[in-house]
C-alpha atoms as a PDB file:
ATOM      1  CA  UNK A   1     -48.463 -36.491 -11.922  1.00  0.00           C
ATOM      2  CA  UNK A   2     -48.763 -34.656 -15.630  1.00  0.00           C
ATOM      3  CA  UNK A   3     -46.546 -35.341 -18.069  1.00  0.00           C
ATOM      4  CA  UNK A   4     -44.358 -31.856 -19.229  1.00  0.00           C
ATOM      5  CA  UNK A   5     -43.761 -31.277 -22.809  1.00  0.00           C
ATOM      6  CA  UNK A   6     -40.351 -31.627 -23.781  1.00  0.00           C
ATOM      7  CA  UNK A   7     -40.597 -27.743 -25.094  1.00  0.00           C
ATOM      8  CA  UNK A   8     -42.123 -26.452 -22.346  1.00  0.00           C
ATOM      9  CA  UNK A   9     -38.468 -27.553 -20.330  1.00  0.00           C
ATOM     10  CA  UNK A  10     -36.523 -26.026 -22.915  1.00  0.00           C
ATOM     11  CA  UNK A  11     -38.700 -23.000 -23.412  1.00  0.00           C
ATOM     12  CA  UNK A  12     -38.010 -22.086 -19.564  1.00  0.00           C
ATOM     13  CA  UNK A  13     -34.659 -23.422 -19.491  1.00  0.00           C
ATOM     14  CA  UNK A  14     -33.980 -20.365 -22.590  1.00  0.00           C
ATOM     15  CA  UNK A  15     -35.937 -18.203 -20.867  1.00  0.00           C
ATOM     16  CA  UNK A  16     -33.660 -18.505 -17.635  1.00  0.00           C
ATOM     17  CA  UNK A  17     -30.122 -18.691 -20.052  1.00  0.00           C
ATOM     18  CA  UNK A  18     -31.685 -15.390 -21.148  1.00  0.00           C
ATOM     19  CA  UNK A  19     -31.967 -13.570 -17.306  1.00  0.00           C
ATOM     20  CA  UNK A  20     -28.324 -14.939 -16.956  1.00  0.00           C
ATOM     21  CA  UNK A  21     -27.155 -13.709 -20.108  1.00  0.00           C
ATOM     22  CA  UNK A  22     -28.884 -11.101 -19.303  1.00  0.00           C
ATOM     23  CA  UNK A  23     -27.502  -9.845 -15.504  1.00  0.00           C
ATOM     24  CA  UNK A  24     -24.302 -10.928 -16.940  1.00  0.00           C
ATOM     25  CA  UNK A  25     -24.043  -8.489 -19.125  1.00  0.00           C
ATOM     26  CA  UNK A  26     -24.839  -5.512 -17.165  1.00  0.00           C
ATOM     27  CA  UNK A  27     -22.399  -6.783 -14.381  1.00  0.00           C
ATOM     28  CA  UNK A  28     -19.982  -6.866 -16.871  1.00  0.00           C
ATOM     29  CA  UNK A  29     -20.940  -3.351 -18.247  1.00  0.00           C
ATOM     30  CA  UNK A  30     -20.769  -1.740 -14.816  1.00  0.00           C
ATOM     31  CA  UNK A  31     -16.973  -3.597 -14.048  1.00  0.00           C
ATOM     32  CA  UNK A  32     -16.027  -1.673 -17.376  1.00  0.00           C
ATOM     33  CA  UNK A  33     -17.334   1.364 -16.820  1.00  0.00           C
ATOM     34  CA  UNK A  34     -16.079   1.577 -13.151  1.00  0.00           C
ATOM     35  CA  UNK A  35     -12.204   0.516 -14.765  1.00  0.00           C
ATOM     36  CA  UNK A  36     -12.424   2.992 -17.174  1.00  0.00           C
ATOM     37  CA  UNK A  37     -13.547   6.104 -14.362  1.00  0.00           C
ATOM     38  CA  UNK A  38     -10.621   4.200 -12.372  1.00  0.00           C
ATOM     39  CA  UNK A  39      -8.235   3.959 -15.920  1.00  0.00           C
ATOM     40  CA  UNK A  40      -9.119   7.826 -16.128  1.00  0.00           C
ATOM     41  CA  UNK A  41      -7.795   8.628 -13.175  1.00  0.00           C
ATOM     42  CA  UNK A  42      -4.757   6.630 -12.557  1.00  0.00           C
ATOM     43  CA  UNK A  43      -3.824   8.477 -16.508  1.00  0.00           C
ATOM     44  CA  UNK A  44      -4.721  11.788 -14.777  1.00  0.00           C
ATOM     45  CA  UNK A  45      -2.418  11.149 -11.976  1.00  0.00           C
ATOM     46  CA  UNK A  46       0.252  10.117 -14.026  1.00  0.00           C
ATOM     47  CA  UNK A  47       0.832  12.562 -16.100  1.00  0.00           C
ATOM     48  CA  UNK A  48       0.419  15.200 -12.785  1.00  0.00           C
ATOM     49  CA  UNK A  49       3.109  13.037 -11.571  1.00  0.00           C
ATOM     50  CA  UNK A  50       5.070  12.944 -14.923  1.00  0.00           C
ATOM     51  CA  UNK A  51       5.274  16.633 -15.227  1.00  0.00           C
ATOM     52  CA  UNK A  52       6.421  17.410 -11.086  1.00  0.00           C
ATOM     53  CA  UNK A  53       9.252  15.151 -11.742  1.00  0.00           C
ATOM     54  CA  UNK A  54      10.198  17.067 -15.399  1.00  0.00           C
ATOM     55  CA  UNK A  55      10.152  20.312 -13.656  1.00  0.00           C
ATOM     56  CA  UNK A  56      11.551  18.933 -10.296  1.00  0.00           C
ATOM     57  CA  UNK A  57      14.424  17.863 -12.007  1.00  0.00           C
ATOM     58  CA  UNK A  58      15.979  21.394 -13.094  1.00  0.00           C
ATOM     59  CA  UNK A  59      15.574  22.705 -10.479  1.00  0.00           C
ATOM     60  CA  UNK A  60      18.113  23.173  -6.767  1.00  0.00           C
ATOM     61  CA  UNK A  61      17.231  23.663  -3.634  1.00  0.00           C
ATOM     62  CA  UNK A  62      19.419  25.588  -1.387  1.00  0.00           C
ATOM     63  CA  UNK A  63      19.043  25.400   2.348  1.00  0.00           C
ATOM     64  CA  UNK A  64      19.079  27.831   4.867  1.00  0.00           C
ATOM     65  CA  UNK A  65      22.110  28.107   6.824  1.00  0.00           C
ATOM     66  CA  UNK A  66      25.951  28.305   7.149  1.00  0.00           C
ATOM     67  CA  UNK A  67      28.709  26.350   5.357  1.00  0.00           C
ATOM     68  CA  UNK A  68      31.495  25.128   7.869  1.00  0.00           C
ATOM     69  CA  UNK A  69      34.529  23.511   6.479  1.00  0.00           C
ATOM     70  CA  UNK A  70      36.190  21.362   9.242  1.00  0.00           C
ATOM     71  CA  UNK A  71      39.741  20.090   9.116  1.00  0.00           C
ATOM     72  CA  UNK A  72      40.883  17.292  10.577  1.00  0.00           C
ATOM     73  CA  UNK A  73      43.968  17.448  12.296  1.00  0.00           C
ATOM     74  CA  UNK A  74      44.784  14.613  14.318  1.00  0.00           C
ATOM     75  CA  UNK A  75      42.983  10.969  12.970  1.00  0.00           C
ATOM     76  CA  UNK A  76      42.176   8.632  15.986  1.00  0.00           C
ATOM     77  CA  UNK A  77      42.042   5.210  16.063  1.00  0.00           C
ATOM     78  CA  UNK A  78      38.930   2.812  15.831  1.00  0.00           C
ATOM     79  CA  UNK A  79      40.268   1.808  19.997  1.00  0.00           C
ATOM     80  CA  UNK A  80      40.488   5.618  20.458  1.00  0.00           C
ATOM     81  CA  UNK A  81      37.142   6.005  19.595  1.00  0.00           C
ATOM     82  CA  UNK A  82      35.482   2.965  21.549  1.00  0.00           C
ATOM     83  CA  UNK A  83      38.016   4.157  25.226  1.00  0.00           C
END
């Protein structure tokens, strides 16, 4: 078995910290660019959101339909109501 140079070890083991480094980074690159489409969005939906609920708020909303005021005129008891 031949002997390996000390620096041939460390020139492969810099050589293989610099792939890492390397996929690392553009993992890391894609993650941010993917939060900030997703950070984009989320802004653009709350501010959609943000502005329904401002104009939402002045306004009424009457329903179809007839008012009926009822008068009671004789109460009943709780036993009334379970007879």
């Amino acid at each position: 078995m031949k002997y390996k140079s000390p620096l041939g070890i460390l020139a492969a083991a810099a050589l293989g910290f610099a792939c890492a480094y390397g996929l690392f980074q553009q993992s890391l690159k894609q993650q941010q660019d993917e939060f900030a489409k997703k950070s984009a969005a989320w802004q653009t939906e709350k501010i959609d959101l943000e502005t329904a609920l401002a104009n939402a708020k002045g306004r009424t909303t009457t329903l179809r339909g007839e008012t009926k005021i009822v008068e009671v005129t004789k109460r009943i008891s709780p036993a009334e109501i379970l007879d």
